[in-house]
N, C-alpha and C. Protein backbone atom coordinates (compact mmCIF):
# COMPACT_ATOMS: atom_id res chain seq x y z
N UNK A 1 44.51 8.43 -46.99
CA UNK A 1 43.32 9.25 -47.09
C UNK A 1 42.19 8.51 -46.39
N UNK A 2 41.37 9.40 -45.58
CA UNK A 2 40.29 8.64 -44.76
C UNK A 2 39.46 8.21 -45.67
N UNK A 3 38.05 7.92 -44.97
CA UNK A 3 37.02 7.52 -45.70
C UNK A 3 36.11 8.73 -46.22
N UNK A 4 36.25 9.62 -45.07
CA UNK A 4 35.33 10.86 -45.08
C UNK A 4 35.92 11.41 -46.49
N UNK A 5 37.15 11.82 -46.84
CA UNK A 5 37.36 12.76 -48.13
C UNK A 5 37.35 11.81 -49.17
N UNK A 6 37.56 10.45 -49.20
CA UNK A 6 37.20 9.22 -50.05
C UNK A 6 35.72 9.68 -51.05
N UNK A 7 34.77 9.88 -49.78
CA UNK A 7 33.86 9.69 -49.73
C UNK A 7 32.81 11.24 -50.03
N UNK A 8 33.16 12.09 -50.01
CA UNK A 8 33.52 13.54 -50.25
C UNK A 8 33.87 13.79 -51.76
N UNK A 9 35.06 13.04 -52.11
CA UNK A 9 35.42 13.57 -53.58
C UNK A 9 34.48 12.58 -53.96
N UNK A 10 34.23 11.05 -53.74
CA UNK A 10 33.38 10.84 -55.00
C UNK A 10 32.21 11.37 -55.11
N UNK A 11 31.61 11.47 -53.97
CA UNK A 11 29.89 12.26 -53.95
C UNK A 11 30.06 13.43 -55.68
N UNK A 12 31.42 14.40 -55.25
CA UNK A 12 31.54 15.80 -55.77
C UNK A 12 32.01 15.12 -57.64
N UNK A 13 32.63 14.31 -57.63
CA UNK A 13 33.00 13.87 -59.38
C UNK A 13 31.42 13.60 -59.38
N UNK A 14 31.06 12.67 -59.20
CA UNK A 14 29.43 11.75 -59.84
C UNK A 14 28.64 13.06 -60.04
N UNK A 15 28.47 14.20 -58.65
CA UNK A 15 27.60 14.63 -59.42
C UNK A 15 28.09 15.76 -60.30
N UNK A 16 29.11 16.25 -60.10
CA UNK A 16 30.05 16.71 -61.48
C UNK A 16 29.29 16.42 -62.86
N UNK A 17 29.76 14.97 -62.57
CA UNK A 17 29.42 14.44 -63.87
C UNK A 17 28.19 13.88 -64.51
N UNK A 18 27.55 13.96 -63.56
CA UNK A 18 25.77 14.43 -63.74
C UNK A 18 25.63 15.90 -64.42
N UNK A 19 26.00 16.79 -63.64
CA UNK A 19 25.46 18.19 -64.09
C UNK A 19 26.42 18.30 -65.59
N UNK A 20 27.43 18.03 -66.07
CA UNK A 20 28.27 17.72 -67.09
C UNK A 20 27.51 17.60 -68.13
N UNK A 21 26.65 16.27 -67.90
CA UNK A 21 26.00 15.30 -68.93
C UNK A 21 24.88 16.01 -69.09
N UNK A 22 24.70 16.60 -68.00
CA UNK A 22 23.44 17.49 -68.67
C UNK A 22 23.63 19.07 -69.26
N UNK A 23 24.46 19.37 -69.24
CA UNK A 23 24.92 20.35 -69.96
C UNK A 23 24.92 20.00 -71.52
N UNK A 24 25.56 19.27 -71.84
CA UNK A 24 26.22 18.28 -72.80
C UNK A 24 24.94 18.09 -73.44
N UNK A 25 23.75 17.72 -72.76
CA UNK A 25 22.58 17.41 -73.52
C UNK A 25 21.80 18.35 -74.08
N UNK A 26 21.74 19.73 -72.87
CA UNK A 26 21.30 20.88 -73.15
C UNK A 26 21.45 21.87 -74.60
N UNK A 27 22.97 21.63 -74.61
CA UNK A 27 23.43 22.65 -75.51
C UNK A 27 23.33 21.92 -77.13
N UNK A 28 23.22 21.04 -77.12
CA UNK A 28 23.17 19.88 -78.04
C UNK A 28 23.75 20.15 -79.12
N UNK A 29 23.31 20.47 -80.52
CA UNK A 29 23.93 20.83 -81.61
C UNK A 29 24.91 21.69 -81.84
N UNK A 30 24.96 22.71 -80.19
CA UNK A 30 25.54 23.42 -80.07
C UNK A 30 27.15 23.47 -79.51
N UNK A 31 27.22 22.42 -79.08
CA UNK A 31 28.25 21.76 -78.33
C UNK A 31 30.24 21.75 -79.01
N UNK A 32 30.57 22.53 -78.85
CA UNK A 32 31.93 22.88 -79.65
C UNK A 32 32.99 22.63 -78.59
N UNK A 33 34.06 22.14 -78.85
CA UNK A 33 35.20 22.13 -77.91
C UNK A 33 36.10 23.05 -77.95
N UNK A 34 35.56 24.21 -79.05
CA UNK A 34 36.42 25.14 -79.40
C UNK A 34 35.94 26.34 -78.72
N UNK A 35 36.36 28.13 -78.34
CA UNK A 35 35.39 28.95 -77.42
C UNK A 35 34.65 29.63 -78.21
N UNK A 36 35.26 29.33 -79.62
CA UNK A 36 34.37 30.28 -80.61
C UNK A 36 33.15 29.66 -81.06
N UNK A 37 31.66 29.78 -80.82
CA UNK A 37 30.58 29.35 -80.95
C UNK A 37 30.59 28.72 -82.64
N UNK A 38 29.51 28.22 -82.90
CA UNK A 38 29.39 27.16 -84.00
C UNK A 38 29.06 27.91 -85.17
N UNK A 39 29.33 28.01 -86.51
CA UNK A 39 28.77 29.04 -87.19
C UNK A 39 27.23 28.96 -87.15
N UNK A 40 26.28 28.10 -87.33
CA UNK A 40 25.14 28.35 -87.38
C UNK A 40 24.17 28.05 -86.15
N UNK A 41 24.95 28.17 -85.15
CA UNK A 41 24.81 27.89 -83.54
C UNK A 41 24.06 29.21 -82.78
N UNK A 42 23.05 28.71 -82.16
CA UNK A 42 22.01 29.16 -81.25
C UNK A 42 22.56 29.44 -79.72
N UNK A 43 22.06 30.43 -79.31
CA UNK A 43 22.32 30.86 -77.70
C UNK A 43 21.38 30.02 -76.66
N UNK A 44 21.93 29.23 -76.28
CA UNK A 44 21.74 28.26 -75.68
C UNK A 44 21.52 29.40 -74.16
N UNK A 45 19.96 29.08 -73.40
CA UNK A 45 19.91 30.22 -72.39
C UNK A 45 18.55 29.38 -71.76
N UNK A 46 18.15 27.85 -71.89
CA UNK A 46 17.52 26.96 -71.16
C UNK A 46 18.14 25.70 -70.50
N UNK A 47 17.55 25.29 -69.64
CA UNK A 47 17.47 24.10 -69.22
C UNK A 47 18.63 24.65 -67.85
N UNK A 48 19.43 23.59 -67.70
CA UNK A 48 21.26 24.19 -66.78
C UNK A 48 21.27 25.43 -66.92
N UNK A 49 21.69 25.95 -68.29
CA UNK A 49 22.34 27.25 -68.80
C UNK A 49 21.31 28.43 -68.32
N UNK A 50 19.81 27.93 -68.02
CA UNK A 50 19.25 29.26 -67.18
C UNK A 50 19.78 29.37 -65.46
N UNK A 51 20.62 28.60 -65.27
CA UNK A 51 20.69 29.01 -63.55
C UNK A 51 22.40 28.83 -63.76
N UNK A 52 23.00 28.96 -64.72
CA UNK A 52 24.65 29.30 -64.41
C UNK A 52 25.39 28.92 -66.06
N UNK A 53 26.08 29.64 -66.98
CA UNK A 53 26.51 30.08 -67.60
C UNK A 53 27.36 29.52 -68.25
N UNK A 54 28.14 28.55 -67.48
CA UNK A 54 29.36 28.07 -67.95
C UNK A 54 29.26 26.52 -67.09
N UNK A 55 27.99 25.69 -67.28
CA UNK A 55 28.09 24.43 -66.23
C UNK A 55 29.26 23.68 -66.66
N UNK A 56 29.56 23.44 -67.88
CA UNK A 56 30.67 22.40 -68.27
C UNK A 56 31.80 22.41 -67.88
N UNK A 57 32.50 23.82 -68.05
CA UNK A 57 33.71 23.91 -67.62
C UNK A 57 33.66 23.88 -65.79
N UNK A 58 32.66 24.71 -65.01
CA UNK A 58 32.74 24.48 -63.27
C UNK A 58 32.26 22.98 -63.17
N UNK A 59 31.78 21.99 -63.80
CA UNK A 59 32.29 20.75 -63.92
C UNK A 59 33.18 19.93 -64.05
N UNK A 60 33.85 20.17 -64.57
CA UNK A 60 35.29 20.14 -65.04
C UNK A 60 36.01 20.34 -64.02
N UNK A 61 35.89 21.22 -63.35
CA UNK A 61 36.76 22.02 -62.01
C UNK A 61 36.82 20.73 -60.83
N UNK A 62 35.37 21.32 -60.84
CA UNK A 62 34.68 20.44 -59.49
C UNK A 62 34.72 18.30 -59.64
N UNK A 63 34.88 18.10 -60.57
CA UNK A 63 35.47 16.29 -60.88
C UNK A 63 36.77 16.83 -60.68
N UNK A 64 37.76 17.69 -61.34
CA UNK A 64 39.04 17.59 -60.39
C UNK A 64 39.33 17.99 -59.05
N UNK A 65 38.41 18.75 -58.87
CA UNK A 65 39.00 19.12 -57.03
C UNK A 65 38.52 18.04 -56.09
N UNK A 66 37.36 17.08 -57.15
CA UNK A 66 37.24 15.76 -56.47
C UNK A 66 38.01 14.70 -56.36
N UNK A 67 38.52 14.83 -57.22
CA UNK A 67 40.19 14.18 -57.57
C UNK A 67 40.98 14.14 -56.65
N UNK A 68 41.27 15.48 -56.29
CA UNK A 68 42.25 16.15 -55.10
C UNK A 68 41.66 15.76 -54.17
N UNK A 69 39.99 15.61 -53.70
CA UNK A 69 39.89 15.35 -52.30
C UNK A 69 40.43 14.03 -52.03
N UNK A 70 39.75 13.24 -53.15
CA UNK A 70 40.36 11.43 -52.55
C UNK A 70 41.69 11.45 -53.08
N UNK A 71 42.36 11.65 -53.21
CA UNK A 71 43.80 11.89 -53.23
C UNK A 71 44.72 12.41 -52.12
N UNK A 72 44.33 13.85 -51.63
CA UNK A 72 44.38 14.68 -51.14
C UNK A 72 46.66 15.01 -51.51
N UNK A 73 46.46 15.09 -52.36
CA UNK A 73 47.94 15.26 -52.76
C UNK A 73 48.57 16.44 -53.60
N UNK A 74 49.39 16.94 -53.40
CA UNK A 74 50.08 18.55 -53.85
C UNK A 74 49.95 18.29 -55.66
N UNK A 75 50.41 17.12 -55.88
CA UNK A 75 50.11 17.19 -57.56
C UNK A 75 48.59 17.33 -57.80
N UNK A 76 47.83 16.38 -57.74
CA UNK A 76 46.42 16.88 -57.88
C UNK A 76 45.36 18.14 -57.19
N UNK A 77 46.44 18.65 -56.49
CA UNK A 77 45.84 20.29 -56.45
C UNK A 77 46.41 20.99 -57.34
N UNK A 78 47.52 20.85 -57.79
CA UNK A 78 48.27 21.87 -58.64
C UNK A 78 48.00 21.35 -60.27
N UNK A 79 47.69 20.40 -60.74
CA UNK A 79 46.23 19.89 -61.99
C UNK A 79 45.13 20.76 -61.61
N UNK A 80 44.36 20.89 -60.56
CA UNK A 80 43.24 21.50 -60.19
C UNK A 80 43.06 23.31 -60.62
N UNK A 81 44.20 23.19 -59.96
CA UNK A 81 44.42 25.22 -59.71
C UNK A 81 44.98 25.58 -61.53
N UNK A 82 45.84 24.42 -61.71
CA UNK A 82 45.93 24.60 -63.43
C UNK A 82 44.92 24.47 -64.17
N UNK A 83 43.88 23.86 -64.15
CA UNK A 83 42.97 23.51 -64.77
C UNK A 83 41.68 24.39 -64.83
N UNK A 84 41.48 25.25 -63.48
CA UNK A 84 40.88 26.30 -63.27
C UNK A 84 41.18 27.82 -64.55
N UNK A 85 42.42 27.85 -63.93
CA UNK A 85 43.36 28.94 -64.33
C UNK A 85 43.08 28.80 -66.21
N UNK A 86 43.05 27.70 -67.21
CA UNK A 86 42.95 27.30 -68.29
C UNK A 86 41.67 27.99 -68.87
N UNK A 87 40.26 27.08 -68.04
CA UNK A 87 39.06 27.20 -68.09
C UNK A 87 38.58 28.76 -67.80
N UNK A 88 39.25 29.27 -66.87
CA UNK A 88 38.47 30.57 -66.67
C UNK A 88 39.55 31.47 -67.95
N UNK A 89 40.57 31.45 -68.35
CA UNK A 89 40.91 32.11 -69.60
C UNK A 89 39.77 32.33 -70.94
N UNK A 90 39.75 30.65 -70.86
CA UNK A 90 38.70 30.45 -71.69
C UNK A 90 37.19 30.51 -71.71
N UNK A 91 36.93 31.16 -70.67
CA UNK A 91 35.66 31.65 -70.20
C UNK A 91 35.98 33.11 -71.13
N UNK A 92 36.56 33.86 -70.45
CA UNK A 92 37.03 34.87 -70.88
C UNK A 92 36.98 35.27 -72.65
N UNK A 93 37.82 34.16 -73.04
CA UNK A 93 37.77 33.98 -74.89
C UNK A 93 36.46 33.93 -75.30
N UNK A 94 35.52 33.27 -74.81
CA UNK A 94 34.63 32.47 -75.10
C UNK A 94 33.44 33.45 -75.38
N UNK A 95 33.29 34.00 -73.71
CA UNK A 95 32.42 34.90 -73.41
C UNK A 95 32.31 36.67 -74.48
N UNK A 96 34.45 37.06 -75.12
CA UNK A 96 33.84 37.86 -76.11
C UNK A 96 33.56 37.63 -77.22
N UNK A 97 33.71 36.07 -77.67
CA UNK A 97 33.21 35.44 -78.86
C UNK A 97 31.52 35.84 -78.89
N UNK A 98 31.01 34.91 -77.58
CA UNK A 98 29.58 35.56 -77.49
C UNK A 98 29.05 36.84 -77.72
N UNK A 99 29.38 37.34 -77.21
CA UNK A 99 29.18 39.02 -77.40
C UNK A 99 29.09 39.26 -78.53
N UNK A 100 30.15 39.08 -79.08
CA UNK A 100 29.87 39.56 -80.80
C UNK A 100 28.96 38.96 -81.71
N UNK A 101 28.71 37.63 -81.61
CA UNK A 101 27.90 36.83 -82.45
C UNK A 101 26.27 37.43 -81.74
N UNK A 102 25.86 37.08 -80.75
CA UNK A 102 24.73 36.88 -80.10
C UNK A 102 24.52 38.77 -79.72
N UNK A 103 23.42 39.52 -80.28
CA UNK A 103 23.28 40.74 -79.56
C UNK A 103 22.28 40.46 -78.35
N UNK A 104 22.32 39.79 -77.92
CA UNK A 104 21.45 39.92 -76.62
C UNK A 104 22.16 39.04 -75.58
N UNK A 105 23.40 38.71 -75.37
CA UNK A 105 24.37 38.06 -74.98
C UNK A 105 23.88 38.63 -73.42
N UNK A 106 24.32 40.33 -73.53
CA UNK A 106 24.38 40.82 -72.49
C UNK A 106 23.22 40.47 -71.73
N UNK A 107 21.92 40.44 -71.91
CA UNK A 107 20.83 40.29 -71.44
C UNK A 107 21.08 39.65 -70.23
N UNK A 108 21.36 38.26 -71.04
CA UNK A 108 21.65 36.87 -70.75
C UNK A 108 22.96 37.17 -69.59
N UNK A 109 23.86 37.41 -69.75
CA UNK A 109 24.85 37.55 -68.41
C UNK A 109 24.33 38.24 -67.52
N UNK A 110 23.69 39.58 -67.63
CA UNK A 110 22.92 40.30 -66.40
C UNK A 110 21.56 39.59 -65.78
N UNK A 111 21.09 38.31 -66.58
CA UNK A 111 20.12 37.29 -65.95
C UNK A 111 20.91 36.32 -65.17
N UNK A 112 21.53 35.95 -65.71
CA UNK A 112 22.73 34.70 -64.87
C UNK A 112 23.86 35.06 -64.97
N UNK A 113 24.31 35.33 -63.54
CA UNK A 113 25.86 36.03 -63.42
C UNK A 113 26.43 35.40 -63.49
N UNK A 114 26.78 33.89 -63.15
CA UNK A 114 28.08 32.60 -63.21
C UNK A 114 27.63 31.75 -64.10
């Protein structure tokens, strides 16, 4: 692997894992590893979460497809494309969990589409 995609994936993990950590900080009390929101958990719709919806998990993505760049190898694309495929399910779960708990959910998705 050259230097250029070396140099490419790490740029793309660090700041991954910048925008990550600030997600992480954002949502704070709110923060569940599970898709079903917290029972006494708030709609988190500042800071990150006003300019894209789901930063943690397209974090997640984006540190592995950084993976794959300095790698550049068929297993760590196929972790990647799996790992996508997982996360956007669970977008999916997640997102009609929201809905039901939060009535102004919708608002909030027709303000920030991703």
């Amino acid at each position: 692997v050259n230097f250029f995609f070396s140099f490419v994936g790490f740029l793309l993990i660090i700041s991954s894992t910048i925008v990550m950590l600030i997600s992480i900080k954002d949502l704070g009390r709110n923060l569940s590893p599970f898709p079903r929101p917290i029972v006494n958990g708030n709609l988190t719709t500042s800071g990150i979460y006003s300019f894209i919806r789901h930063p943690m998990y397209y974090s997640l993505i984006l540190i592995s497809f950084g993976f794959f760049i300095t790698k550049l190898s068929f297993y760590h694309l196929f972790l990647t494309i799996s790992l996508a495929l997982i996360i956007k399910l669970k977008i999916i779960l997640e997102e009609k969990y929201l809905n039901k708990k939060f009535k102004n959910y919708f608002i909030y998705t027709d303000k920030v589409k991703y």
